[in-house]
Protein backbone atom coordinates (compact mmCIF):
# COMPACT_ATOMS: atom_id res chain seq x y z
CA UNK A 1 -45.14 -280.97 78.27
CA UNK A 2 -47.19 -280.13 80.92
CA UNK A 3 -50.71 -282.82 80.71
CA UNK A 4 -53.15 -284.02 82.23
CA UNK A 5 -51.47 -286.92 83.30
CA UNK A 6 -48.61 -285.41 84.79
CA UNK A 7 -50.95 -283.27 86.72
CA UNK A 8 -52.11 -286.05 88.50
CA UNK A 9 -48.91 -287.08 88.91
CA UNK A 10 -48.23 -283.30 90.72
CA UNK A 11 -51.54 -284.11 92.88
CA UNK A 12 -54.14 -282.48 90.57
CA UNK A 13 -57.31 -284.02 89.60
CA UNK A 14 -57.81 -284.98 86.14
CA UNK A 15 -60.58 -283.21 84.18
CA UNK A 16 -63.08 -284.07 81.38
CA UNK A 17 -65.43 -282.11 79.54
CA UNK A 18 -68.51 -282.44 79.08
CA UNK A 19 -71.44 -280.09 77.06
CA UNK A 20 -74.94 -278.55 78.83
CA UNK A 21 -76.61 -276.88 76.34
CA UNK A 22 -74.27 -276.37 73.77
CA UNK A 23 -71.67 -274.75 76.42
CA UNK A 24 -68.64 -276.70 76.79
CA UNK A 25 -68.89 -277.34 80.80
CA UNK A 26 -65.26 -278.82 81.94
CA UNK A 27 -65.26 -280.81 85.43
CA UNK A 28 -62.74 -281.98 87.69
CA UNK A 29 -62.92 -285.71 88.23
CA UNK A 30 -63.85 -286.63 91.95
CA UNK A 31 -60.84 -286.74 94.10
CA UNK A 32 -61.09 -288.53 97.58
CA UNK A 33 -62.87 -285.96 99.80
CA UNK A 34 -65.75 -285.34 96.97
CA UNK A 35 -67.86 -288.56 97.56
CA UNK A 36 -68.24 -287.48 101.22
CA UNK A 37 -69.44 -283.87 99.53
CA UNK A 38 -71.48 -285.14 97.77
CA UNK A 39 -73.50 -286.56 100.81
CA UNK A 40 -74.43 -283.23 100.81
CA UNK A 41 -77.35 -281.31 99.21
CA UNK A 42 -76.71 -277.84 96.73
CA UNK A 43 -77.50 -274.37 98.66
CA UNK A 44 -80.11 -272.81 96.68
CA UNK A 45 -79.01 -269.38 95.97
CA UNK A 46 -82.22 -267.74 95.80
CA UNK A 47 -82.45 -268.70 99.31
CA UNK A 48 -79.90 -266.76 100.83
CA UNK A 49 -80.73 -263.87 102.64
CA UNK A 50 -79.11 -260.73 101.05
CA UNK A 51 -77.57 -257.55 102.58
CA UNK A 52 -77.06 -258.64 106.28
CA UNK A 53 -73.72 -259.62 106.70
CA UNK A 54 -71.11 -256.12 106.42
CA UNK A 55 -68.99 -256.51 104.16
CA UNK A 56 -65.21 -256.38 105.57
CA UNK A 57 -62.43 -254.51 104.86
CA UNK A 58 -59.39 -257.02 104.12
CA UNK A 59 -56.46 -256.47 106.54
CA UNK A 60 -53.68 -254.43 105.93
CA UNK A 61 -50.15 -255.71 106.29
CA UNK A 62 -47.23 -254.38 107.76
CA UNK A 63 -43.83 -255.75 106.61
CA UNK A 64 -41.64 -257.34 109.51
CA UNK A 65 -38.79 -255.41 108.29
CA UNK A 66 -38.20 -252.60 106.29
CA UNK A 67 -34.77 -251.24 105.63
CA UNK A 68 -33.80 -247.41 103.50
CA UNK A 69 -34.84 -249.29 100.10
CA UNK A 70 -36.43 -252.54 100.83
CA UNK A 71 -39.92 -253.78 102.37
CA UNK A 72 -39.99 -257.29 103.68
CA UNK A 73 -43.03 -259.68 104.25
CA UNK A 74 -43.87 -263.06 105.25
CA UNK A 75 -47.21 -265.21 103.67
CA UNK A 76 -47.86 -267.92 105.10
CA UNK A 77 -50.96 -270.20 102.73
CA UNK A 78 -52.90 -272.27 104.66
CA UNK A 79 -56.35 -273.44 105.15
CA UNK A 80 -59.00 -271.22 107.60
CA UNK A 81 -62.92 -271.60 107.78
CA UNK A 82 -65.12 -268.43 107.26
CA UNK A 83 -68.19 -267.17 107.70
CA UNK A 84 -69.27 -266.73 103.83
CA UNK A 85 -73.06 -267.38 103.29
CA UNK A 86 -75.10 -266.37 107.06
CA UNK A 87 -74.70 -268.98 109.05
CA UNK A 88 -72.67 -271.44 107.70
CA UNK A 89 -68.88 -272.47 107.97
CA UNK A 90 -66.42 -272.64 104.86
CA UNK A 91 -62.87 -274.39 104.63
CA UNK A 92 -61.16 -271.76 102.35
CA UNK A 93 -57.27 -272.04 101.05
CA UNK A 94 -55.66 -268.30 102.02
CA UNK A 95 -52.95 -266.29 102.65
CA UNK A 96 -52.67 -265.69 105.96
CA UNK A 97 -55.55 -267.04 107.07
CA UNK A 98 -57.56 -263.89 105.62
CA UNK A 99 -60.88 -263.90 102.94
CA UNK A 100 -60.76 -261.18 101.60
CA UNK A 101 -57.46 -261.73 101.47
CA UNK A 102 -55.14 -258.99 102.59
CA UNK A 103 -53.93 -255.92 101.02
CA UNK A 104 -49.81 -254.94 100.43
CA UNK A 105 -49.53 -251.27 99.88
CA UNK A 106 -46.44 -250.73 98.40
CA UNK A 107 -44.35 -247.51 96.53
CA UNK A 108 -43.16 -247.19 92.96
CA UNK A 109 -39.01 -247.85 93.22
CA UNK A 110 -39.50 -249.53 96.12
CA UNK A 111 -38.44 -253.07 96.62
CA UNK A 112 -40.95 -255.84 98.42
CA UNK A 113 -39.80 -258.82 99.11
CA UNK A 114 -42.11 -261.78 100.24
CA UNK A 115 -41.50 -264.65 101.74
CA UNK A 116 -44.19 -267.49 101.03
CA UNK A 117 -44.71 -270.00 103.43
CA UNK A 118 -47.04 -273.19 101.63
CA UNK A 119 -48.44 -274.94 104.40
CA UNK A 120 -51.68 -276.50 102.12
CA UNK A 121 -51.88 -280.17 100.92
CA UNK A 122 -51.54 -278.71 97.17
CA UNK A 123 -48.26 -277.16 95.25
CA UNK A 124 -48.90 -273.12 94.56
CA UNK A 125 -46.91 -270.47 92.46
CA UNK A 126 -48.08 -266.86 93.48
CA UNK A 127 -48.13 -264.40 90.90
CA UNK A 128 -48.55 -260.97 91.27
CA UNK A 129 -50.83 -260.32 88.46
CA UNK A 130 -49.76 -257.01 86.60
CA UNK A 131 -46.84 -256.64 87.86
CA UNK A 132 -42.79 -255.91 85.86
CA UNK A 133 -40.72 -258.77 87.61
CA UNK A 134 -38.41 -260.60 87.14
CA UNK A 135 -38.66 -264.15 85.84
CA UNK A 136 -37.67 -266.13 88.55
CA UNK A 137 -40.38 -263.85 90.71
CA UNK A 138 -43.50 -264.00 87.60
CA UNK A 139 -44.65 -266.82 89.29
CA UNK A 140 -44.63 -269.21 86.18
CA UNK A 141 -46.99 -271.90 86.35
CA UNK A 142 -44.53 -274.27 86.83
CA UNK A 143 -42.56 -272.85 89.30
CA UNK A 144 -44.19 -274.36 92.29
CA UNK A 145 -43.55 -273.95 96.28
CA UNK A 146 -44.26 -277.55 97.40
CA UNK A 147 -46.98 -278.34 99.61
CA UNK A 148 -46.55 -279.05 103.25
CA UNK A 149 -44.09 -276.39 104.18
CA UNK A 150 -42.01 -275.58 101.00
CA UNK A 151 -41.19 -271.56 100.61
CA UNK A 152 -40.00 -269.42 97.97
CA UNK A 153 -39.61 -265.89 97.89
CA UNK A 154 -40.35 -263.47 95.32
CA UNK A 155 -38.67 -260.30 94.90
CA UNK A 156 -40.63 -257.11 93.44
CA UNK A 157 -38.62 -254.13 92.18
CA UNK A 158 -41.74 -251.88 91.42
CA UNK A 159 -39.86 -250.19 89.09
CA UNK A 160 -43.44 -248.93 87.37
CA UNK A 161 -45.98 -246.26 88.03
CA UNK A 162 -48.76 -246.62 90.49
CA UNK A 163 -50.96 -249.42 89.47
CA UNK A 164 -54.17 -251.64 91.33
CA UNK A 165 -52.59 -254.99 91.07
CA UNK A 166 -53.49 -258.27 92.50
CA UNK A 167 -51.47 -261.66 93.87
CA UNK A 168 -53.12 -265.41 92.91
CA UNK A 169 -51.96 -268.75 92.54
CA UNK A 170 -50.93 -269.23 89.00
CA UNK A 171 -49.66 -273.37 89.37
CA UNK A 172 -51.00 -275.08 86.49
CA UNK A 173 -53.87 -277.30 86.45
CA UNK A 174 -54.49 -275.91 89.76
CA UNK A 175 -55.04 -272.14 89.82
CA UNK A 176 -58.11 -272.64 89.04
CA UNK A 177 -59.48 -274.37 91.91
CA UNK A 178 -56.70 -272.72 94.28
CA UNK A 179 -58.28 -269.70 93.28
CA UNK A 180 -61.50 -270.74 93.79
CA UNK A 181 -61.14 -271.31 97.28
CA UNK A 182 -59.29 -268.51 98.38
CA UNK A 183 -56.12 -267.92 97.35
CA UNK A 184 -56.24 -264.18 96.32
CA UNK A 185 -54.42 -260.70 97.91
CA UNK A 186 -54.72 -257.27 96.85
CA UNK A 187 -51.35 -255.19 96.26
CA UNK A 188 -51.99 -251.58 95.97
CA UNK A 189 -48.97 -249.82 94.30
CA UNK A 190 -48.41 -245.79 94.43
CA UNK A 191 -46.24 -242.56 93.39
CA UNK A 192 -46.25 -238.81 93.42
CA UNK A 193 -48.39 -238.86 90.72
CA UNK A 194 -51.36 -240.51 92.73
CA UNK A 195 -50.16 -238.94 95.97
CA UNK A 196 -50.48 -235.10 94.32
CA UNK A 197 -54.32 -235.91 93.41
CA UNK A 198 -56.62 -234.84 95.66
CA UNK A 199 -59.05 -237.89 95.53
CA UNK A 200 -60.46 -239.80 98.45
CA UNK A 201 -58.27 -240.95 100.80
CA UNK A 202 -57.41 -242.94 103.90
CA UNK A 203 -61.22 -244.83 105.45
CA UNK A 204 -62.88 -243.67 102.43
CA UNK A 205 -59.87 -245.26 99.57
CA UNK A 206 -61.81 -248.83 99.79
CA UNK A 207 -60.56 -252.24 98.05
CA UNK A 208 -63.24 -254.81 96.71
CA UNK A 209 -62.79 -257.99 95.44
CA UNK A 210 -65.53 -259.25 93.50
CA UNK A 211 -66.70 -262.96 92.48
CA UNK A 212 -69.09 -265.95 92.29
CA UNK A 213 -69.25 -268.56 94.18
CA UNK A 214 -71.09 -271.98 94.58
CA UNK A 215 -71.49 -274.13 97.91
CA UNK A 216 -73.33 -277.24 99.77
CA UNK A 217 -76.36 -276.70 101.89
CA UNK A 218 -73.20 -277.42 104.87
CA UNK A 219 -71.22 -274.28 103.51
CA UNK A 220 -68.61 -276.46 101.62
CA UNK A 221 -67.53 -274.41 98.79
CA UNK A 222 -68.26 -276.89 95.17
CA UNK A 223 -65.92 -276.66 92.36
CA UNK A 224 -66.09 -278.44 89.03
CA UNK A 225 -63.77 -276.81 86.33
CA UNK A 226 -66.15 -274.80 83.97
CA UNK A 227 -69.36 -275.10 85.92
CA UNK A 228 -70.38 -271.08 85.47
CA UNK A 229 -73.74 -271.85 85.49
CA UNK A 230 -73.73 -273.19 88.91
CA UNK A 231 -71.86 -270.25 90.12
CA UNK A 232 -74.36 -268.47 91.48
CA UNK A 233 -73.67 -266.64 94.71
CA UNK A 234 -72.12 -263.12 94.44
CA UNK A 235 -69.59 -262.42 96.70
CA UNK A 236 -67.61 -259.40 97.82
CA UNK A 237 -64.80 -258.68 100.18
CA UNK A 238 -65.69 -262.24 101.19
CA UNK A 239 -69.32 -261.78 101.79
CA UNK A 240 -72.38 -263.83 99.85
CA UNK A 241 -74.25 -259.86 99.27
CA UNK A 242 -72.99 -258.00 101.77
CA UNK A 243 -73.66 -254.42 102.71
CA UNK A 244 -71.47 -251.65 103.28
CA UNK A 245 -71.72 -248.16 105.46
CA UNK A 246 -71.10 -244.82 103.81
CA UNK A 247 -71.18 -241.16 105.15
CA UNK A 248 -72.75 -238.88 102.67
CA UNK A 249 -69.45 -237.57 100.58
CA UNK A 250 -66.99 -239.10 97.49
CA UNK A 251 -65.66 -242.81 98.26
CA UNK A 252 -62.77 -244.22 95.86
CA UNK A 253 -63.14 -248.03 95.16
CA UNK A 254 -60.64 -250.21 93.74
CA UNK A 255 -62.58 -253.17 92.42
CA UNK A 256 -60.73 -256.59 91.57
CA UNK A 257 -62.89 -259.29 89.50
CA UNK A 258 -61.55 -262.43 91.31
CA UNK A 259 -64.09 -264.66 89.25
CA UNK A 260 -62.74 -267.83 87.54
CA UNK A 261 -64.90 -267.07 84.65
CA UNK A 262 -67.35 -264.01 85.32
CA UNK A 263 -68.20 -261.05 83.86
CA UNK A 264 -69.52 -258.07 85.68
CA UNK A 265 -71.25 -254.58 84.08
CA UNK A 266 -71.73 -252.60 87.72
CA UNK A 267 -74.24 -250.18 88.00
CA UNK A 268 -76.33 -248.28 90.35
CA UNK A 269 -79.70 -249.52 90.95
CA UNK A 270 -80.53 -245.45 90.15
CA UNK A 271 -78.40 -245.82 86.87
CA UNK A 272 -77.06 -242.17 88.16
CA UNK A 273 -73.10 -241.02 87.70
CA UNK A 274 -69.99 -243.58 88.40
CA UNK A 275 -66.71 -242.28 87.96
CA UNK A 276 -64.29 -244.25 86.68
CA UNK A 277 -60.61 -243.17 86.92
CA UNK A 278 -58.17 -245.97 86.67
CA UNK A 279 -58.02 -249.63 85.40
CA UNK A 280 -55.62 -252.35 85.44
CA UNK A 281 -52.52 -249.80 85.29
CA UNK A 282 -53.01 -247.42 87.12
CA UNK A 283 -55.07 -243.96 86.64
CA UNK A 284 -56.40 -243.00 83.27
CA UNK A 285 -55.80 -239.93 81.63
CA UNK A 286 -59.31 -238.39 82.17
CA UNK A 287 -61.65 -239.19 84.24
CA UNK A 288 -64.74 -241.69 82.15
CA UNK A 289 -67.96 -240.88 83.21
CA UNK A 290 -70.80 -243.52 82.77
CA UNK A 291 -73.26 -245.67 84.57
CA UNK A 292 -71.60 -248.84 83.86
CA UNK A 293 -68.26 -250.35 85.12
CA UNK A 294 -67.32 -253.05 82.98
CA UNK A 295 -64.53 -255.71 84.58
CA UNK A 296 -64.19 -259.17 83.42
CA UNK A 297 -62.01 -261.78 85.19
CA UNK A 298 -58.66 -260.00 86.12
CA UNK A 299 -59.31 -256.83 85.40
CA UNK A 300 -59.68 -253.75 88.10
CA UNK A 301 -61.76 -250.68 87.76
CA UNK A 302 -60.84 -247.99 90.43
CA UNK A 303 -64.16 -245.93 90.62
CA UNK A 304 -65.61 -242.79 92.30
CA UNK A 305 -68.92 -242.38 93.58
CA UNK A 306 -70.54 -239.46 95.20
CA UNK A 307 -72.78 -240.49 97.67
CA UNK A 308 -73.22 -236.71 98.69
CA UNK A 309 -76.04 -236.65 95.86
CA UNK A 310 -78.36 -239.15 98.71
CA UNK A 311 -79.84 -238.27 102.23
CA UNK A 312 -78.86 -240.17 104.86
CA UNK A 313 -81.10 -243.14 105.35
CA UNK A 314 -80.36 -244.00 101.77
CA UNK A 315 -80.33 -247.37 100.75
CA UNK A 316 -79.02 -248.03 97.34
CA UNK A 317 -77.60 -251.23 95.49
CA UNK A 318 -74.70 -251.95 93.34
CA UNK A 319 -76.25 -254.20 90.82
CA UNK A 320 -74.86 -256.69 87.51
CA UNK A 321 -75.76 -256.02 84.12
CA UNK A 322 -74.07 -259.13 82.66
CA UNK A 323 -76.57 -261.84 83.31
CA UNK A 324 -77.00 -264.86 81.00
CA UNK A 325 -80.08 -265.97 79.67
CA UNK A 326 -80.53 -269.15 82.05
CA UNK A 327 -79.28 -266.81 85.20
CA UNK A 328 -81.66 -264.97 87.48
CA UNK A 329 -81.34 -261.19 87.42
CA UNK A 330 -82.83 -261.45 91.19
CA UNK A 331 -79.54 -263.59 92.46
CA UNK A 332 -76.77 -262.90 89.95
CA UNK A 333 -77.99 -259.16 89.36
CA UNK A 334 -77.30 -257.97 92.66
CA UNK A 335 -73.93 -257.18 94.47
CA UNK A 336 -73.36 -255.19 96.76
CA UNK A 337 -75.92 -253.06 99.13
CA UNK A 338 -74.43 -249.31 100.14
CA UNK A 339 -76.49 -247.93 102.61
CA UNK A 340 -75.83 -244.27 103.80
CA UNK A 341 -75.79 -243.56 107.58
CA UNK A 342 -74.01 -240.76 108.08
CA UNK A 343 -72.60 -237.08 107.18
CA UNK A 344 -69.15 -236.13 106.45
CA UNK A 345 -66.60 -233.53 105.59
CA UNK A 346 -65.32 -233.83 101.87
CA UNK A 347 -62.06 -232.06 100.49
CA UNK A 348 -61.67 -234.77 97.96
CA UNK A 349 -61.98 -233.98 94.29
CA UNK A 350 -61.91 -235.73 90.68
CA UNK A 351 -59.55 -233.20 88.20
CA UNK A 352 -60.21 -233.32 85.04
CA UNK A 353 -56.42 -233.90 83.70
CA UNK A 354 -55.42 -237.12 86.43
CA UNK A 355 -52.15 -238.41 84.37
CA UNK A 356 -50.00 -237.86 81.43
CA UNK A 357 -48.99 -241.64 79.63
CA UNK A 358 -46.37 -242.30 77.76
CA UNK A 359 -46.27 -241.74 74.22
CA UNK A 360 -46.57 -245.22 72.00
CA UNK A 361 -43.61 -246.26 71.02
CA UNK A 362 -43.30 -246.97 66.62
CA UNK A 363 -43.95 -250.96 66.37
CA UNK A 364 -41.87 -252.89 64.23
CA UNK A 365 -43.46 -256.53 64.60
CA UNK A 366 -46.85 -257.30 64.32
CA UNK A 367 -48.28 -260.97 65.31
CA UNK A 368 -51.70 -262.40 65.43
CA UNK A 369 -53.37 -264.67 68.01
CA UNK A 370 -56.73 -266.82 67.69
CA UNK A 371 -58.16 -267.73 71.35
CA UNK A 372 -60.31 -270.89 71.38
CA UNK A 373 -61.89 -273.20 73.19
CA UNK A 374 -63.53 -276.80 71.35
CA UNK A 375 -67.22 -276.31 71.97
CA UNK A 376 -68.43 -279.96 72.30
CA UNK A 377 -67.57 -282.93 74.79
CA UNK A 378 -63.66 -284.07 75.42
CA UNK A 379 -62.54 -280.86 73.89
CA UNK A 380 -59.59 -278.12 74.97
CA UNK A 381 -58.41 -274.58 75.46
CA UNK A 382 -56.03 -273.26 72.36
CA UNK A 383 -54.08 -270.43 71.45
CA UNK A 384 -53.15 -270.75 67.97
CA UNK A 385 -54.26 -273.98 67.71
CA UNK A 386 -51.94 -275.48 70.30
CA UNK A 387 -52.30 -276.29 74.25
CA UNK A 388 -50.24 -274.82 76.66
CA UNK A 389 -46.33 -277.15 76.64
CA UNK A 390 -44.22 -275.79 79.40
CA UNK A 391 -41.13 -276.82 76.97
CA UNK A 392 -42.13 -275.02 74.18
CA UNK A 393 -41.98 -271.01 73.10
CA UNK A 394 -44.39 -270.15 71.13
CA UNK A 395 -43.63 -266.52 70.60
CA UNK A 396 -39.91 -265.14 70.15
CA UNK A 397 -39.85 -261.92 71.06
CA UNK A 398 -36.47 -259.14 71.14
CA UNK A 399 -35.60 -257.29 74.36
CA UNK A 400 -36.65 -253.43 73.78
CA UNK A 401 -38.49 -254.66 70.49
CA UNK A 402 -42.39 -252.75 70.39
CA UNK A 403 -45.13 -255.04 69.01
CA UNK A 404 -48.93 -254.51 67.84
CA UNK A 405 -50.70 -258.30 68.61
CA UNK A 406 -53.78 -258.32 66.89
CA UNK A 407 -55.74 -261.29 69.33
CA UNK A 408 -59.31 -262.36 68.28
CA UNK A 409 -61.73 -264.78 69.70
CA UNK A 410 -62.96 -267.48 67.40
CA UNK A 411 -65.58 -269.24 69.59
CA UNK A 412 -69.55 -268.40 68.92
CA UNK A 413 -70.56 -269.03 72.38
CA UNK A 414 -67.53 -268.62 75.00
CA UNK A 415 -66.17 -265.75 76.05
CA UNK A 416 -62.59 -265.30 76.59
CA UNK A 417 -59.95 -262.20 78.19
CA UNK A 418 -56.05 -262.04 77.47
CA UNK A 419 -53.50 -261.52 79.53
CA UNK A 420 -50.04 -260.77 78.98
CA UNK A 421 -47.34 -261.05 81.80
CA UNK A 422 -44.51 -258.57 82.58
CA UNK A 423 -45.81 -255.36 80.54
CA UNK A 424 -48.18 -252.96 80.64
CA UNK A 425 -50.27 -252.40 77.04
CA UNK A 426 -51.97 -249.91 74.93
CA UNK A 427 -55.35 -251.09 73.34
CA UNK A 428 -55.34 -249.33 70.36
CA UNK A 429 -58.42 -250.78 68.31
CA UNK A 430 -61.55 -253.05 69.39
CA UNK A 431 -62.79 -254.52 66.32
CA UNK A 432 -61.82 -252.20 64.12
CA UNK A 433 -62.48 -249.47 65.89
CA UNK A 434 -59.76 -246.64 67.18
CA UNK A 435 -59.86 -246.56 70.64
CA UNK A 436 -60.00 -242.42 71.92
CA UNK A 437 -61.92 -242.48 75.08
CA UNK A 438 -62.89 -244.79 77.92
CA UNK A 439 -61.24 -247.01 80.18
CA UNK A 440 -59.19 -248.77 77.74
CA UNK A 441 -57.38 -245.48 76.62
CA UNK A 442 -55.35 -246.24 80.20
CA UNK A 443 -52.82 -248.82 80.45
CA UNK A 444 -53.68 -252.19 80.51
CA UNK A 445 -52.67 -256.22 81.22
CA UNK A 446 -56.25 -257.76 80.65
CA UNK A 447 -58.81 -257.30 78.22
CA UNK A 448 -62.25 -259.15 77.43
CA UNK A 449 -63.38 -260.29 74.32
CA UNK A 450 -66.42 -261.21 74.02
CA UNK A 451 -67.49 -263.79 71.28
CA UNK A 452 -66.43 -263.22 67.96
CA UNK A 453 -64.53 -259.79 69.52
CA UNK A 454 -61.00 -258.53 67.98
CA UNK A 455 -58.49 -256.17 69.88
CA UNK A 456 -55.44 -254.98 68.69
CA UNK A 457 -52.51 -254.03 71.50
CA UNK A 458 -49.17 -252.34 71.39
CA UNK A 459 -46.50 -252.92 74.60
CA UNK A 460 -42.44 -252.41 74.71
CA UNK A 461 -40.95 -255.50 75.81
CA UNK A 462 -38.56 -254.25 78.20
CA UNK A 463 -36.71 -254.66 81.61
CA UNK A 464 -36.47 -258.01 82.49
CA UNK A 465 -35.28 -260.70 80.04
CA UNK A 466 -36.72 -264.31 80.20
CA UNK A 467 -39.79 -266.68 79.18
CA UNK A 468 -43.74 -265.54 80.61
CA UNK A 469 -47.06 -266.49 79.58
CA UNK A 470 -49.47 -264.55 78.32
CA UNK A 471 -53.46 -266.66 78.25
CA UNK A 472 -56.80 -266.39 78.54
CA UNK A 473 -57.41 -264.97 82.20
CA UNK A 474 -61.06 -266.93 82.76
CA UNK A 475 -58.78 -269.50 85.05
CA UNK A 476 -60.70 -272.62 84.18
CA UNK A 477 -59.88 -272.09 79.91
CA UNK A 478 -56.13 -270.99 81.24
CA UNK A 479 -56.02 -274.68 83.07
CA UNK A 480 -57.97 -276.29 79.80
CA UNK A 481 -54.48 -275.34 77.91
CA UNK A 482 -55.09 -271.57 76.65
CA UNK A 483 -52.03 -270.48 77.61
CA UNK A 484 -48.72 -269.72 75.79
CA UNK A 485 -45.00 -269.08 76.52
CA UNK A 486 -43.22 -265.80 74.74
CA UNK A 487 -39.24 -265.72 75.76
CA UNK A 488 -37.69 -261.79 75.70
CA UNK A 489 -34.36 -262.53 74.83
């Protein structure tokens, strides 16, 4: 069993918990670099200038190899200092070197294979989140590369439609701070399906990774397990409120929520038309139109918006709905600033009909799953009343078998999302409710609930044989012990 105490043993800090307000509030013990930290005084968020820095476009990669059925790729993780918040220097963990960290495009049948090179001071295991692997390439929590040079690499067969994925660390105890600083890539998978579509393309097909952040007044990034409510400077592509140049036509963007623990409604500071065409799998049917883009930690929204609608000289602001009652709505309400500063020609269109899914499978097992966290000091993270144990399999589960898990969150106060490793879902009711339109009619590998919230989800357990996890995706309850192990066998 996978504790605490053998954490440490692996080089983790040990956490406690402790309660602000009612909200439990976990925080990583001091290891031997924070007393010199905290030397240091807070950054203020309000006092960050907004909307000067641009906001970049992560880098591209290009395998070293590529042969008739097979890309390959080398990753090296090591530390590099950025240019976050104006002005000031931050030691980041990355791949590559790169924050944002960089994009793989890959193609559906396709293999990738990656090579991963840890160079940090801390064990990793890099999962890529959304994907159908194979076990020994999931990137189980406690299959670690060693620090100081240990590899591994991870094979991907892409034997599934297009999809927006996204790579993390997933080593236990650790992701969440791992992730924290850094340690995030984007892998954009398509088909024919996608390819046929006529929807924006090439410079104006645009990846952003969203998140929160907290740092010293000396740009030193400051994580404590379960601090949200010191997390309060928005980042995107990298970039503490950035802004981005747009010509006056469509743009497709595939957004990522990166955040250890937040939640993000998007909107337009005009409240006028976003179009939202695909989530975590891939396109949706039908195009959803709205004027909010809901994402919580994990999930991807890939969105349209027609910027043809403003002149140039247009300034206008992607903004958060989802602000808690102790957060500022001037800090933590504001993203991401899209300013307009040119013309250009547009062939790009949204069709009404984008994909045909599968039909659902008939389900023959139905389970049930209570997320919950204790909400007072020296508490834990459960799934069914029981902490993650590497050593034990908690959900037996028959290769080719189709499921419904009905998964509800007890807590009053936290919010939680699930996850579910190696397949794709349905969601076929949110309490109690059929689901017919919206994002969640597409496929799916994360889904918030909210306090109190109930979902019920259908997948086909098929492909690979083996033991994943399936847990809350807000990192720091994952690392708390909300986390589970189902074997396909």
């Amino acid at each position: 069993m996978i504790t605490r105490r053998t954490a440490l043993k692996a080089g983790v800090a040990a956490t406690s918990i402790v309660g602000t307000g009612g909200m439990l509030l976990p925080v990583v013990n001091a290891t031997a670099k924070e007393p010199a930290r905290a030397a240091a005084a807070e950054l203020d968020a309000a006092g960050i200038t907004k909307f000067i820095q641009k906001m970049p476009l992560p880098p591209v990669l290009t395998p070293y190899l590529n042969t008739g059925s097979t890309s390959y790729y080398r990753l090296t993780l090591k530390e590099a200092v950025k240019e976050i918040v104006p002005g000031l220097r931050t030691p980041l963990r990355t791949f590559n070197g790169s924050f944002p960290g960089p994009v793989i495009k890959a193609e559906s049948n396709r293999r990738v294979v990656i090579k991963q090179i840890n160079n940090l001071a801390v064990p990793t295991s890099i999962h890529l989140h959304g994907a159908h692997v194979p076990q020994d390439s999931d990137g189980s929590p406690m299959d670690l590369i060693p620090s100081g040079g240990g590899t591994k690499t991870y094979t991907y067969p892409n034997t599934q439609p297009h999809a927006n994925l996204w790579f993390h660390d997933h080593a236990h105890h650790m992701e969440s701070e791992n992730v924290f600083r850094g340690m995030t890539g984007t892998y954009i998978l398509t088909d024919d399906v996608e390819r046929r579509l006529p929807l924006p393309a090439g410079q104006y097909d645009v990846p952003i990774s969203l998140r929160d952040a907290r740092f010293l007044e000396n740009g030193e990034l400051v994580y404590a397990m379960g601090d949200f409510k010191m997390r309060n400077v928005i980042l995107a592509n990298g970039r503490a409120w950035p802004y981005f140049e747009v010509a006056s036509r469509k743009y497709r963007f595939r957004l990522t929520n990166t955040s250890n623990q937040r939640f993000f409604d998007l909107s337009l500071a005009d409240d006028s038309e976003l179009v939202q065409i695909g989530t975590d799998g891939g396109l949706l049917p039908a195009p959803y139109r709205t004027n909010v883009v809901k994402i919580s930690p994990g999930e991807r929204a890939d969105v349209v918006i027609d910027f043809s609608r403003y002149p140039v000289g247009t300034v206008i602001e992607l903004r958060n709905k989802d602000i808690a009652p102790f957060e500022s709505a001037d800090v933590v309400g504001q993203v991401l600033q899209f300013r307009v500063t040119r013309t250009a020609p547009d062939h790009s269109s949204v069709p009404e009909r984008l994909r045909t899914l599968p039909e659902l499978g008939t389900a023959t097992v139905n389970r049930e799953f209570d997320m919950r966290m204790d909400e007072a000091p020296g508490g834990s993270a459960y799934i069914n009343g029981k902490t993650y144990d590497m050593d034990r399999i908690d959900t037996e589960i028959a290769y080719g078998a189709t499921e419904i898990w009905t998964v509800h969150n007890s807590n009053k106060i936290a919010p939680h999302n699930f996850h579910m490793h190696l397949v794709q879902f349905r969601v076929l009711e949110r309490n109690g409710q059929p689901v017919t339109s919206g994002p969640e009619t597409g496929l799916k590998d994360t889904v918030p609930l909210k306090p109190g919230e109930t979902v019920k989800l259908q997948a086909t357990f098929t492909g690979y044989r083996g033991t994943y996890v399936y847990h809350c995706h807000l990192f720091d309850h994952g690392a708390m012990g909300m986390m589970a192990n189902m074997r396909i066998s």
